[in-house]
Protein backbone atom coordinates (compact mmCIF):
# COMPACT_ATOMS: atom_id res chain seq x y z
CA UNK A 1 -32.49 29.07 -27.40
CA UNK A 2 -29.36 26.77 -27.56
CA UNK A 3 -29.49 23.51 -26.36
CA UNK A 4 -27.46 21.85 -23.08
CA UNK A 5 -25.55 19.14 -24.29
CA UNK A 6 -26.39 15.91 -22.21
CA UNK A 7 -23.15 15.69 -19.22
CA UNK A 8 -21.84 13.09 -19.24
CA UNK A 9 -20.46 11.27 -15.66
CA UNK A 10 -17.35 12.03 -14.13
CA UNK A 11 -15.36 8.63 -13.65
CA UNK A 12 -12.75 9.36 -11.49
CA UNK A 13 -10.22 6.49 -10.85
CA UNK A 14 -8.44 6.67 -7.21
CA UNK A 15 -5.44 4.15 -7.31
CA UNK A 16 -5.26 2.11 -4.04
CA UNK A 17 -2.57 3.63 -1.53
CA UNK A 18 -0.19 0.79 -0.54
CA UNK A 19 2.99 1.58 2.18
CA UNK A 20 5.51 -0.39 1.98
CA UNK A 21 8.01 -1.40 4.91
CA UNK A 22 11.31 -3.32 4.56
CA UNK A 23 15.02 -3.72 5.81
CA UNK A 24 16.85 -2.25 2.69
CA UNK A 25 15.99 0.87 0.85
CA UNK A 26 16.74 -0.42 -2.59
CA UNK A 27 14.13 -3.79 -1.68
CA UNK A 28 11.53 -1.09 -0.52
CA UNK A 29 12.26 1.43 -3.64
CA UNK A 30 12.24 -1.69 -5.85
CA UNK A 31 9.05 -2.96 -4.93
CA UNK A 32 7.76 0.43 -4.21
CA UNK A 33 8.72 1.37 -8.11
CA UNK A 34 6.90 -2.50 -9.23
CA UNK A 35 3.62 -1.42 -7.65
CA UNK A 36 3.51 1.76 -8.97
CA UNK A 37 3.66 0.48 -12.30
CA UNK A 38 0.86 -1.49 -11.71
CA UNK A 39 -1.31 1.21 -11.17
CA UNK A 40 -1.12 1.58 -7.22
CA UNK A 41 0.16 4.60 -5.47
CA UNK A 42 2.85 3.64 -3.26
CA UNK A 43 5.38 5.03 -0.53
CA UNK A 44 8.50 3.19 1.38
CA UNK A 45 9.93 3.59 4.56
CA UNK A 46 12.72 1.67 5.95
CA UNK A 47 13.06 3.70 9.64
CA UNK A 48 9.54 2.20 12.05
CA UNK A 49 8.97 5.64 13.14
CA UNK A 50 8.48 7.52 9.93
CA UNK A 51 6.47 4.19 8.46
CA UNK A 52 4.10 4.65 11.77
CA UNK A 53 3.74 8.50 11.24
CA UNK A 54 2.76 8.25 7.73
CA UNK A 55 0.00 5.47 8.87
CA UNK A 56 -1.12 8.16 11.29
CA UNK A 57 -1.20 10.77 9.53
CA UNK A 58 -2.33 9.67 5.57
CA UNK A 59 -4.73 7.75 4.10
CA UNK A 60 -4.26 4.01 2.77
CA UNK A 61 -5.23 0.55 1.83
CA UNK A 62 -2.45 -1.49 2.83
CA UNK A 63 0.92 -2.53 4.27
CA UNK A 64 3.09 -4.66 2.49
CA UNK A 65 5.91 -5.77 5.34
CA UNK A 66 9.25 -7.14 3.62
CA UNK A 67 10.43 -10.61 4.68
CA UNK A 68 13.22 -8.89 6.44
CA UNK A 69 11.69 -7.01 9.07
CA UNK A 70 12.24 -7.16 12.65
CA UNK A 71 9.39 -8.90 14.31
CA UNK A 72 8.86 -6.46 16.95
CA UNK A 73 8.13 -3.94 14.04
CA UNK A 74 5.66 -5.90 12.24
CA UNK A 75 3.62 -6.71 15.51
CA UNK A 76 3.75 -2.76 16.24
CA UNK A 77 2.16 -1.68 12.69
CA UNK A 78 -0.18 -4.35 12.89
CA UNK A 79 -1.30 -3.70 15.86
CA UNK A 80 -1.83 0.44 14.34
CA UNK A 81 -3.42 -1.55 11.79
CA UNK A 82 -5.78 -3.19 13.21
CA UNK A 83 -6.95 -0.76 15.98
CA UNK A 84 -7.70 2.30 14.04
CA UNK A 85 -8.03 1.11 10.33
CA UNK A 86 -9.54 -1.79 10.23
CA UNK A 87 -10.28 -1.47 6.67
CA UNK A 88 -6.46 -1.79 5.75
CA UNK A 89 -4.78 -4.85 4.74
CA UNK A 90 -1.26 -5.90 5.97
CA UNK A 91 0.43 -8.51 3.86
CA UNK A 92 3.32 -10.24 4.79
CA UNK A 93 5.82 -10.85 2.19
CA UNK A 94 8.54 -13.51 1.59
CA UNK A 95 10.78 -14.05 -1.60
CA UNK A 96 11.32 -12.43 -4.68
CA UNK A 97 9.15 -9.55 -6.38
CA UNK A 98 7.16 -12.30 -8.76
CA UNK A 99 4.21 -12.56 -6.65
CA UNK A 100 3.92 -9.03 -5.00
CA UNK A 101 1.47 -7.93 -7.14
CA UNK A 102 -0.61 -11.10 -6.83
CA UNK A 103 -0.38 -11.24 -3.28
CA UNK A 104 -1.47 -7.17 -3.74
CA UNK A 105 -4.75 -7.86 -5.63
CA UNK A 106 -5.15 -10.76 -3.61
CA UNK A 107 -5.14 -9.27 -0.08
CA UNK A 108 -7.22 -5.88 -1.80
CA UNK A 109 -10.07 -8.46 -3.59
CA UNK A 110 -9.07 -7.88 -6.56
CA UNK A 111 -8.90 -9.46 -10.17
């Protein structure tokens, strides 16, 4: 009779799904492209409507919102945001692309 090895556990790693929203495609693809290599997936969108379809319609952890982005936008995907997933973050950023990762794991609770 031949033995069953022992299995071991399946670790599966899911990267956190993080949308960003800006004013300029090559901000958004630039920061899109820095969180990605930080081991988050990531998508851009500089038109509202496609940014609030995607929120609709996929699954994700949070909304980074450029400095640059028309205040009436912001208040509509927060408002998405916070009536139906409440377990998303929306961060608000401002400057350069130094602290979007920090201000990523900070917002997610993470190290």
């Amino acid at each position: 009779m031949e033995e069953n090895p022992i299995a071991e556990p399946l670790i599966v790693s899911v990267k956190k799904q993080v949308v960003v929203y800006g004013k300029h495609d090559y901000i958004v693809k630039n920061i899109q492209d820095l969180i990605e290599k930080s081991d988050y997936n990531a998508v851009g969108f500089i038109v509202l409507a496609e940014a609030l379809d995607y929120l609709r319609m996929s699954p994700f952890d949070a909304v980074l919102l450029g400095g640059g982005v028309d205040p009436h936008d912001k208040i509509q995907i927060q408002q998405l945001v916070e009536s139906d997933f409440k377990h998303a973050k929306v961060i608000e950023h401002f400057g350069g692309p130094a602290t979007v990762i920090s201000e990523l794991k900070s917002s997610l609770g993470e190290k």
